[in-house]
N, C-alpha and C. Protein backbone atom coordinates (compact mmCIF):
# COMPACT_ATOMS: atom_id res chain seq x y z
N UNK A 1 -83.59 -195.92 79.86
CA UNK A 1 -82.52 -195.34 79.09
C UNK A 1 -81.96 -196.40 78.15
N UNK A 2 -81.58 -196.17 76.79
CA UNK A 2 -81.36 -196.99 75.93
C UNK A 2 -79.94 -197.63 76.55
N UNK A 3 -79.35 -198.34 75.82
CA UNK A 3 -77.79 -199.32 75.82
C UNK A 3 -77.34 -198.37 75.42
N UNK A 4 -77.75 -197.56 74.27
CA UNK A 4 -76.82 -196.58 73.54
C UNK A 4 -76.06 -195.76 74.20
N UNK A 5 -77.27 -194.78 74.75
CA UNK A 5 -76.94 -193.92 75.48
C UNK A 5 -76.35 -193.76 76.76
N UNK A 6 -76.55 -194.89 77.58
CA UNK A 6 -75.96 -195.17 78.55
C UNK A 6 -73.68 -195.87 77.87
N UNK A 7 -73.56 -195.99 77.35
CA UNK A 7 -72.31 -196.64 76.67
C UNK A 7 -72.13 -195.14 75.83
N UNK A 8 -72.43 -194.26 75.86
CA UNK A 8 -71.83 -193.00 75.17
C UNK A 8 -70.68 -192.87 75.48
N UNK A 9 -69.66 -192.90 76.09
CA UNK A 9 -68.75 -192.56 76.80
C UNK A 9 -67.58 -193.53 76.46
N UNK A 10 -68.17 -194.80 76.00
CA UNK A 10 -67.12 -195.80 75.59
C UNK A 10 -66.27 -195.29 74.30
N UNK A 11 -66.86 -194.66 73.19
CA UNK A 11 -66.09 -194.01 72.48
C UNK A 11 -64.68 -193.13 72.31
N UNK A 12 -65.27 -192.34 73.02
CA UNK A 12 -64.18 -190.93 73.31
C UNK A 12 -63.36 -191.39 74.47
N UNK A 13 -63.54 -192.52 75.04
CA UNK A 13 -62.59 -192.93 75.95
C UNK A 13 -61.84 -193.72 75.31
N UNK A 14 -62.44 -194.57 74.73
CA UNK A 14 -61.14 -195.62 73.81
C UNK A 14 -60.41 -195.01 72.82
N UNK A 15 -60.80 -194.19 72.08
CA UNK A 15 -60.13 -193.20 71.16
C UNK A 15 -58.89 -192.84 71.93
N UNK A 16 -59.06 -191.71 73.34
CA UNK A 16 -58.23 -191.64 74.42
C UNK A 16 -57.49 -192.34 74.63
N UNK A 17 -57.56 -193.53 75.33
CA UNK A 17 -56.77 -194.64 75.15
C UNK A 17 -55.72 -194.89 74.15
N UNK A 18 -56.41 -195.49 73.21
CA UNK A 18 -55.76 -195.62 71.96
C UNK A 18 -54.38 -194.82 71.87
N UNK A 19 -55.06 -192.90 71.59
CA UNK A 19 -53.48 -192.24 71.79
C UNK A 19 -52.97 -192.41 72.69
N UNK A 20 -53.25 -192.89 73.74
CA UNK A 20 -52.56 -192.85 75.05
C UNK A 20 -51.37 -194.14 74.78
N UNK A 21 -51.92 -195.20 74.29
CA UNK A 21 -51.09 -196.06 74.35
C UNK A 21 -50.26 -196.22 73.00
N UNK A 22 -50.42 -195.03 71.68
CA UNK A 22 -49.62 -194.68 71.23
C UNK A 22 -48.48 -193.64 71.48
N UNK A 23 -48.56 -193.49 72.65
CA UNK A 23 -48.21 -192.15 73.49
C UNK A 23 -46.53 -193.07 74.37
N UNK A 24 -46.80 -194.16 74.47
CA UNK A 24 -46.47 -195.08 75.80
C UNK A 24 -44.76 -195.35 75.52
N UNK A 25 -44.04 -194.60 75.88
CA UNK A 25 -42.72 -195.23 75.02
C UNK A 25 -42.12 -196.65 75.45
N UNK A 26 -41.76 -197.14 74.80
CA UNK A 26 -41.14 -198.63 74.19
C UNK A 26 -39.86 -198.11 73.91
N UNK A 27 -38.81 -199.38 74.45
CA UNK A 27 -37.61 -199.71 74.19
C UNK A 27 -37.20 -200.10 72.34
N UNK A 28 -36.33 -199.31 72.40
CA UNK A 28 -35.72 -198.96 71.15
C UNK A 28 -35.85 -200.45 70.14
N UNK A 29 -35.75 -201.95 70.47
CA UNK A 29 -35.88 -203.28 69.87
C UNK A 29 -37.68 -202.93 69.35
N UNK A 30 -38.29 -202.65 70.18
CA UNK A 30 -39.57 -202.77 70.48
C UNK A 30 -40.35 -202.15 70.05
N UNK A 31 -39.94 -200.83 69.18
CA UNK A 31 -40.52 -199.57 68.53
C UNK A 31 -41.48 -200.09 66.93
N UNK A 32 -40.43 -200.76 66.40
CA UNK A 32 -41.02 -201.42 64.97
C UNK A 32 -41.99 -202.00 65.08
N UNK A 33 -42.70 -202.78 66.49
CA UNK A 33 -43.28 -203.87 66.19
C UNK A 33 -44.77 -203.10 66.55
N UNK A 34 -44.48 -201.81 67.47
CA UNK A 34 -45.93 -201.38 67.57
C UNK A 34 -46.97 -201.14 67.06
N UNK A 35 -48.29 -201.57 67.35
CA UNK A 35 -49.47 -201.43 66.22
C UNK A 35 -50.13 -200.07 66.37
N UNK A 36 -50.80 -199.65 65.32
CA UNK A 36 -51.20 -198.20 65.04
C UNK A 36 -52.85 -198.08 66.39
N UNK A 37 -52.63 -197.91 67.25
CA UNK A 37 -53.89 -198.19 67.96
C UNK A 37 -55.02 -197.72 67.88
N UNK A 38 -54.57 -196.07 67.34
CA UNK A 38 -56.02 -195.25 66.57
C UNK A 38 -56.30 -196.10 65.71
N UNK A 39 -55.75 -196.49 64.72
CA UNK A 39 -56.42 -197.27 63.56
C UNK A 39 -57.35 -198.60 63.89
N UNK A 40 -56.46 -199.10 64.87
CA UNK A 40 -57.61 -200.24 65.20
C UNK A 40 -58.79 -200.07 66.02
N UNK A 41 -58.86 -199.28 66.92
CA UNK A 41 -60.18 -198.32 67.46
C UNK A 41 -60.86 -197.83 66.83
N UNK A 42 -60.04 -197.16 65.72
CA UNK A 42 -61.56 -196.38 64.53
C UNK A 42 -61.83 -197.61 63.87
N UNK A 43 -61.27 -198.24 63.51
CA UNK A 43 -61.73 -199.32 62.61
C UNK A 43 -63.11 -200.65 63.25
N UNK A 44 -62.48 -200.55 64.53
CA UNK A 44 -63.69 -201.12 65.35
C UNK A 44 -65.17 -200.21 65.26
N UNK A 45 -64.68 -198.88 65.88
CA UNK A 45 -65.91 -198.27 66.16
C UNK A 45 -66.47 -198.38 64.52
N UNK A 46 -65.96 -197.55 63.29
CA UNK A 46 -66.21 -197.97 62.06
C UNK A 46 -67.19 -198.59 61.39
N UNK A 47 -66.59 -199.89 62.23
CA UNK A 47 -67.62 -201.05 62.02
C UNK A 47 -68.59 -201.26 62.15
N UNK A 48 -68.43 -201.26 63.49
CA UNK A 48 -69.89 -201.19 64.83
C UNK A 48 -70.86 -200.28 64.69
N UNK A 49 -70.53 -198.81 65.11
CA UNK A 49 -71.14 -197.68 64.85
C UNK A 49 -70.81 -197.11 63.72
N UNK A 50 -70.92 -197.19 62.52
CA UNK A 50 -70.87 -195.95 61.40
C UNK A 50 -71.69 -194.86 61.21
N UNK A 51 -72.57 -194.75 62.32
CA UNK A 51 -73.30 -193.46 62.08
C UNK A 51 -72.65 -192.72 63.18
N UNK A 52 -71.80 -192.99 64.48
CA UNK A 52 -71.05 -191.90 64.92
C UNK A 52 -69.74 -191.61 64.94
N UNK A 53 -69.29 -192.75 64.40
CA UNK A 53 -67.81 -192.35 63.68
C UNK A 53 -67.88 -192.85 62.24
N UNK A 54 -67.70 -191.37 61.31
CA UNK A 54 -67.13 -191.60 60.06
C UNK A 54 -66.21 -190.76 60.03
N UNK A 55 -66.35 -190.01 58.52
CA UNK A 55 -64.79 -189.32 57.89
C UNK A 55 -64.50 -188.58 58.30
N UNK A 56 -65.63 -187.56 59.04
CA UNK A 56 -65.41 -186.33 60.00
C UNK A 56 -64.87 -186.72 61.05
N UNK A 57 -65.14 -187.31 61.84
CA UNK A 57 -65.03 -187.82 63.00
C UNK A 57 -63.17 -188.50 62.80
N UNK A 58 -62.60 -189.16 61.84
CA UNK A 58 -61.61 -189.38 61.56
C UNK A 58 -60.85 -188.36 61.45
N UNK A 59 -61.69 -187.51 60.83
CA UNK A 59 -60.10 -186.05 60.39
C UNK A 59 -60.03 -185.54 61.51
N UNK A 60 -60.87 -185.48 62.60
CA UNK A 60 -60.61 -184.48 63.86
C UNK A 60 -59.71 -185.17 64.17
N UNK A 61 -59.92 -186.53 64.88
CA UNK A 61 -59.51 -187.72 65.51
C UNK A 61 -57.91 -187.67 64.88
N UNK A 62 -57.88 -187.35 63.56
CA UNK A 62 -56.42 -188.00 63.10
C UNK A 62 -55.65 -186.51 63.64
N UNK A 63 -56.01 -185.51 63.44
CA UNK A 63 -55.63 -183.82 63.66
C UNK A 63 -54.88 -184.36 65.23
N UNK A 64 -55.83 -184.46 66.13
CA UNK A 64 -55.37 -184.33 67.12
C UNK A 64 -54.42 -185.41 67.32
N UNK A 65 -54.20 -186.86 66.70
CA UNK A 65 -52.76 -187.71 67.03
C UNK A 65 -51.85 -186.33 66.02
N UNK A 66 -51.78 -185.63 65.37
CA UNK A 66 -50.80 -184.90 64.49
C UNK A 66 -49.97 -184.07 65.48
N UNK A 67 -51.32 -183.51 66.56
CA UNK A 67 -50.96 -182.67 67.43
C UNK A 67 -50.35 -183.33 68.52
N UNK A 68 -50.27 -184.45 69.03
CA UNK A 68 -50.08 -185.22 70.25
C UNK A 68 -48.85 -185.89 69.58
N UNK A 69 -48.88 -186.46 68.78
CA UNK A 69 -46.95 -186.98 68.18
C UNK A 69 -46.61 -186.45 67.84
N UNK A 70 -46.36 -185.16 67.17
CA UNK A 70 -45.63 -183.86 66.76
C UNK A 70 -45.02 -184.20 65.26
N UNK A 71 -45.71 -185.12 64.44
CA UNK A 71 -45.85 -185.47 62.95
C UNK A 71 -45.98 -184.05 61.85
N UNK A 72 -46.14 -185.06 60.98
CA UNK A 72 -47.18 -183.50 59.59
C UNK A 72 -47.84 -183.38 60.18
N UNK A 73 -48.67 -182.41 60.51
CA UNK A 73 -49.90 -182.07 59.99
C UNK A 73 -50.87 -182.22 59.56
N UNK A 74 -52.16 -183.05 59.51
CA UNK A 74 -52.98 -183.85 58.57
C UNK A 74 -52.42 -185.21 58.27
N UNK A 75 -51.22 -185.82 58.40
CA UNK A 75 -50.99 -187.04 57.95
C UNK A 75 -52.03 -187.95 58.54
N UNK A 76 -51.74 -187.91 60.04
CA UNK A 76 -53.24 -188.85 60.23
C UNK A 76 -54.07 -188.53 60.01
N UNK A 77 -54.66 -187.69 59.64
CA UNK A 77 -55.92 -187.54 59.66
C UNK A 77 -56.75 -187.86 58.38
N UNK A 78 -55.27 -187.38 57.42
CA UNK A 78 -55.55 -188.44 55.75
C UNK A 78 -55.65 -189.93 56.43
N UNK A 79 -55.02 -190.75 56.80
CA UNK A 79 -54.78 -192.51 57.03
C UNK A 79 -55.75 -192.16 57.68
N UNK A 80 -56.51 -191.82 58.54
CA UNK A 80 -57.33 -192.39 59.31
C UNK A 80 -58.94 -192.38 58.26
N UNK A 81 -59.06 -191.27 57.47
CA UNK A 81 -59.52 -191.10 56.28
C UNK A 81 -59.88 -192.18 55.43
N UNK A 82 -58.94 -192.39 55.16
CA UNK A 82 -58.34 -193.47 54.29
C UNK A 82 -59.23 -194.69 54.41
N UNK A 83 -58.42 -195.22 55.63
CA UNK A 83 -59.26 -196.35 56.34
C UNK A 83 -60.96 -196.63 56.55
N UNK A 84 -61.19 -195.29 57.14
CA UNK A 84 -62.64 -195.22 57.33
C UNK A 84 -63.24 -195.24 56.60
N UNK A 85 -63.10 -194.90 55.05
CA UNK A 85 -63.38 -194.69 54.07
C UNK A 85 -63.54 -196.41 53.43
N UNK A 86 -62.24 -197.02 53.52
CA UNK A 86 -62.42 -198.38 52.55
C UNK A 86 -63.42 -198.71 53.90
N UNK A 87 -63.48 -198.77 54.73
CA UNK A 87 -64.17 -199.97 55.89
C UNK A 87 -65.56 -199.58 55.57
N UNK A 88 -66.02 -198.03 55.43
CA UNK A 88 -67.29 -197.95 55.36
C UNK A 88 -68.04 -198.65 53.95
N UNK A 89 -66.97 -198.48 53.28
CA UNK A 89 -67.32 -199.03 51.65
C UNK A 89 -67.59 -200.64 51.68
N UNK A 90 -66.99 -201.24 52.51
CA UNK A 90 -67.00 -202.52 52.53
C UNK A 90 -67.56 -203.64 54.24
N UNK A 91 -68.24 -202.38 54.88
CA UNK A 91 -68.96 -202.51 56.09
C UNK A 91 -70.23 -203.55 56.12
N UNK A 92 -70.65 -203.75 55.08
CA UNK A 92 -71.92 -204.78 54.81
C UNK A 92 -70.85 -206.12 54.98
N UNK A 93 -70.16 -206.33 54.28
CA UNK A 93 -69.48 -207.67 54.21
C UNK A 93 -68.26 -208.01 55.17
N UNK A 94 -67.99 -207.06 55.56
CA UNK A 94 -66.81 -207.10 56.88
C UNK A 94 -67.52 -207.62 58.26
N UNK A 95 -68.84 -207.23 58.67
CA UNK A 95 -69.56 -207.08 59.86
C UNK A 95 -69.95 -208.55 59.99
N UNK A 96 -70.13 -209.12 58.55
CA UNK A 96 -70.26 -210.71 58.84
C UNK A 96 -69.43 -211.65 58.78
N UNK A 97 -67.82 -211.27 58.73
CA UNK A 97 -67.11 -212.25 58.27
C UNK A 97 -66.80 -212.82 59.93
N UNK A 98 -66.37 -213.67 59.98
CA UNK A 98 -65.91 -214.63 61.11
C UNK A 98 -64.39 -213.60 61.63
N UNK A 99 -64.41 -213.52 63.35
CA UNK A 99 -63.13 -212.58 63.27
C UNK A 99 -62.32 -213.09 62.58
N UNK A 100 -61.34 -214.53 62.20
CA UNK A 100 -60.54 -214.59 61.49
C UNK A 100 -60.05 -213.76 60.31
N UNK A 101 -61.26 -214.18 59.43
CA UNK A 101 -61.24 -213.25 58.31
C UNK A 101 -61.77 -211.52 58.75
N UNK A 102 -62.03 -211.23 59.55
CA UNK A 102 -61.55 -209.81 59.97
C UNK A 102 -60.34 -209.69 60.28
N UNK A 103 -59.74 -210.60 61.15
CA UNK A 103 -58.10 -210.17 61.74
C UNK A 103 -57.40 -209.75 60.17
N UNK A 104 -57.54 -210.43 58.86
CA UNK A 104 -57.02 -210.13 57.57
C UNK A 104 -57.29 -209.64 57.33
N UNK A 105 -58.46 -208.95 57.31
CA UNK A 105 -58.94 -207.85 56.11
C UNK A 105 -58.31 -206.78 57.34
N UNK A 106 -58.41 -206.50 58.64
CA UNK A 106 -57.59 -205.43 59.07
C UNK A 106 -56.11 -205.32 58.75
N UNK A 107 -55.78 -206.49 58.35
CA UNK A 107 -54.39 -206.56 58.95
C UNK A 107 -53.92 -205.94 57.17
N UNK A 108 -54.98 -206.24 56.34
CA UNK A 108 -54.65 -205.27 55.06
C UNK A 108 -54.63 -204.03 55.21
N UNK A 109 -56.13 -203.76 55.83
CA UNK A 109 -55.86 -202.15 56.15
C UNK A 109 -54.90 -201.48 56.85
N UNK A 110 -53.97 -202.35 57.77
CA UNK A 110 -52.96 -201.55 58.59
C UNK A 110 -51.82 -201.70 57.43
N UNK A 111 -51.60 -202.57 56.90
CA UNK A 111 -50.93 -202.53 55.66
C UNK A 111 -51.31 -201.46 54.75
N UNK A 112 -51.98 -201.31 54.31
CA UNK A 112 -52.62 -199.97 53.36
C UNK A 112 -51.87 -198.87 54.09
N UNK A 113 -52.39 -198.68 55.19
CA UNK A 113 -52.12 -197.24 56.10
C UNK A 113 -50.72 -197.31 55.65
N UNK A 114 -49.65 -198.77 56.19
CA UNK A 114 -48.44 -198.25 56.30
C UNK A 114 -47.72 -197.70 54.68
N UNK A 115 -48.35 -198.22 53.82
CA UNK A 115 -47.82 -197.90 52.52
C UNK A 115 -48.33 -196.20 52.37
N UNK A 116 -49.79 -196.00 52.79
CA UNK A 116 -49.87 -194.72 52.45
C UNK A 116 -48.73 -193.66 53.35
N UNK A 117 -48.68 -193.95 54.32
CA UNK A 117 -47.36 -193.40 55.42
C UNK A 117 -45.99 -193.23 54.58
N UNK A 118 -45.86 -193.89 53.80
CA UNK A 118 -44.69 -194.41 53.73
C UNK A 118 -44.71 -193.48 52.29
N UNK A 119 -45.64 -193.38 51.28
CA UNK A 119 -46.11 -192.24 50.29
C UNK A 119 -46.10 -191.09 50.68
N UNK A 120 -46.63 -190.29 51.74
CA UNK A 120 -46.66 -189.40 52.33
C UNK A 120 -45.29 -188.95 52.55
N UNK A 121 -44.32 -189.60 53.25
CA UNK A 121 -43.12 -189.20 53.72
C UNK A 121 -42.21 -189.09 52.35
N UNK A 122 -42.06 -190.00 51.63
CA UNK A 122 -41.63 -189.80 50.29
C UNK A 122 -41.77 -188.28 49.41
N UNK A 123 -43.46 -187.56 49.71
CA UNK A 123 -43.64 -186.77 49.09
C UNK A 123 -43.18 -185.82 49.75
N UNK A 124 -43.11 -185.72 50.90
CA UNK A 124 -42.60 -184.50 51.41
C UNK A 124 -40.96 -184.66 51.97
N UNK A 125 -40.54 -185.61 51.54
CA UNK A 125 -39.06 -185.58 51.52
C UNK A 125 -38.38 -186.20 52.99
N UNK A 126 -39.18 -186.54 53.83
CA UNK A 126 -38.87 -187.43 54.76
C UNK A 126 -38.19 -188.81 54.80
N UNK A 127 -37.36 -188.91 55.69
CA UNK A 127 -37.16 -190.24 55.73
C UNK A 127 -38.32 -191.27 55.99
N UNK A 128 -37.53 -192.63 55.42
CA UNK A 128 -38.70 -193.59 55.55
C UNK A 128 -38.35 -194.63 56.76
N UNK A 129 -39.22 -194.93 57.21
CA UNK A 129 -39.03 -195.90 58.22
C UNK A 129 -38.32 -197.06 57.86
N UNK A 130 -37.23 -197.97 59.16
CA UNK A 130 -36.82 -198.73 58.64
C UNK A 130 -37.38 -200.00 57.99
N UNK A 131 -36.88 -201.49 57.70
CA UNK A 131 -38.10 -202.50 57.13
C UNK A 131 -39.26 -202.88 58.47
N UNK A 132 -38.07 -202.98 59.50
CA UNK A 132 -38.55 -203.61 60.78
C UNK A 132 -39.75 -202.90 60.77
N UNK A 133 -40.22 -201.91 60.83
CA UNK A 133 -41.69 -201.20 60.75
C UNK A 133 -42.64 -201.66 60.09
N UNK A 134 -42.18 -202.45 59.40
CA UNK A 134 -43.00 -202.91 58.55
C UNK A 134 -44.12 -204.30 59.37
N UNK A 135 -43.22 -204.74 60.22
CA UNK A 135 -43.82 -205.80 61.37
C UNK A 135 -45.34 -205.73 62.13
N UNK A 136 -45.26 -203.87 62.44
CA UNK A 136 -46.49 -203.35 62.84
C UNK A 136 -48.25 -203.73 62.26
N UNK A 137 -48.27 -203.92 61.27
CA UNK A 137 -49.41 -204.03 60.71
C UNK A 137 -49.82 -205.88 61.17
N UNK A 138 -48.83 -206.75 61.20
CA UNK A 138 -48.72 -207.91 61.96
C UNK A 138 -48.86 -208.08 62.47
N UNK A 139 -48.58 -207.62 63.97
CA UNK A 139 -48.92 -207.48 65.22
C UNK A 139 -50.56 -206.67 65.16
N UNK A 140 -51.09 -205.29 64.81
CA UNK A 140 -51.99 -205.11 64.41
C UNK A 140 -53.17 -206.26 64.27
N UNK A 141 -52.77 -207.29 63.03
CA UNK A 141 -53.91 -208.17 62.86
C UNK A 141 -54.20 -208.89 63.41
N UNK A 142 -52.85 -209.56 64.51
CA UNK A 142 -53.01 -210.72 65.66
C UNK A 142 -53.77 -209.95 66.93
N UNK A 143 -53.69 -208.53 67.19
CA UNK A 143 -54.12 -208.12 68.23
C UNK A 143 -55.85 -207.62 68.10
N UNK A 144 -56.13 -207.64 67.00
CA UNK A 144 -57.79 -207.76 66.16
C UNK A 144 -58.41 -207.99 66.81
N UNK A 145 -58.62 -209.25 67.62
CA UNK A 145 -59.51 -210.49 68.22
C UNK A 145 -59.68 -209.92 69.47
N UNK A 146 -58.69 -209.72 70.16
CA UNK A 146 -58.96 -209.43 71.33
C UNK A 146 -59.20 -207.98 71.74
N UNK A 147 -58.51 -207.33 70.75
CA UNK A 147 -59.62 -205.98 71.06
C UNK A 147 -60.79 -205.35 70.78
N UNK A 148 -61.35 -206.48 69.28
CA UNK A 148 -62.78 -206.43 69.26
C UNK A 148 -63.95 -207.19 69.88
N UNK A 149 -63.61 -208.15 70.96
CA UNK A 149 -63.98 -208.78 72.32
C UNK A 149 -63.84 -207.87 73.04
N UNK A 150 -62.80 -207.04 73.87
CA UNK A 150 -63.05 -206.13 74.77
C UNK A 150 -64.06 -204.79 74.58
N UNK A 151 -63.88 -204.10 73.06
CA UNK A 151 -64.76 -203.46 72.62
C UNK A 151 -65.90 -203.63 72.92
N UNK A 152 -66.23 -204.98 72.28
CA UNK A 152 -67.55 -205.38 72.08
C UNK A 152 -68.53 -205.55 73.25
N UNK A 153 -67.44 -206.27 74.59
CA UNK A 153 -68.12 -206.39 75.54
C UNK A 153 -68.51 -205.24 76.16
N UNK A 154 -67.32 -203.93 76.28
CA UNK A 154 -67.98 -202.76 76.52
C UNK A 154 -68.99 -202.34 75.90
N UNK A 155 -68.83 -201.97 74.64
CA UNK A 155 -70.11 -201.63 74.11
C UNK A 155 -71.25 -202.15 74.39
N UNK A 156 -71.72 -203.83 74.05
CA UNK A 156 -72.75 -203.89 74.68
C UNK A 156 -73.59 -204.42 76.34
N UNK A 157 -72.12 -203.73 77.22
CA UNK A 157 -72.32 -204.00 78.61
C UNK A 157 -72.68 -205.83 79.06
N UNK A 158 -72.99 -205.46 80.25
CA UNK A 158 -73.48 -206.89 80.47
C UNK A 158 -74.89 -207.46 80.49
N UNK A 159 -74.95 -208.11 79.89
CA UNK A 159 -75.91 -209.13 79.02
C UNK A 159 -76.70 -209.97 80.24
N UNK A 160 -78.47 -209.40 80.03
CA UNK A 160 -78.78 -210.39 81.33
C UNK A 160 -79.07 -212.00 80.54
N UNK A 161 -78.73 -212.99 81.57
CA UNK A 161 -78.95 -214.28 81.19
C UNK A 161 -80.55 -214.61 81.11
């Protein structure tokens, strides 16, 4: 049985996750600083696998955080869009950079997201988040490293010596 197929399951579980631990409530100081966790999960898988998560796979994916945080409608599922979209465009040269320079180039994309968020709510007449929110995409890029090590090691299981 391939690696592949046997690690099927790592996907749709970390996705899971992900909302789950966007799900997780945090003390009111503590709310601003949280990182978007779907985003950094799709953006991993993205990477890794782009033939089983792309744009489709994003709009479901974003639908159902719409449905699970009780947001617009499609908002995630545009940002998650969004994202998948620049990463796939720029997936040749991302896959080789040293994580460092991945922790930045994500930590743009969580930046991107938050500006498109922040467009979104504008257009439909929402309030905007306070600055402190703005912190999130920060935390996001420092937390990069270590969740594309845990990823990674799941994905490709354990390694005989």
């Amino acid at each position: 049985m391939s690696r592949l197929r046997l690690n099927s399951w790592i996907v749709p579980v970390s996705i899971v996750a992900a909302l789950l631990f966007g799900l997780l409530p945090l003390p009111e100081w503590l709310r601003p600083f949280r990182p978007y966790w779907l985003a950094l999960v799709m953006a991993y898988w993205g990477l890794e696998t782009p033939q089983r998560v792309g744009l489709g796979f994003a709009f479901v994916t974003g639908l159902i955080a719409d449905v699970m945080f009780g947001g617009l409608l499609g908002e995630q599922a545009m940002r998650l869009m969004i994202m998948v979209f620049i990463l796939q465009r720029f997936r040749a040269r991302l896959r080789f950079f040293p994580l460092w320079q991945q922790s930045l180039a994500i930590g743009g994309l969580l930046l991107n997201d938050r500006i498109v968020a922040t467009v979104i709510a504008v257009a439909v007449s929402e309030p905007i988040l306070p600055w402190a929110y703005w912190w999130a995409p920060l935390v996001g890029m420092m937390l990069w490293t270590p969740l594309f090590l845990l990823l990674d090691a799941l994905r490709l299981g354990r390694r005989d010596r």
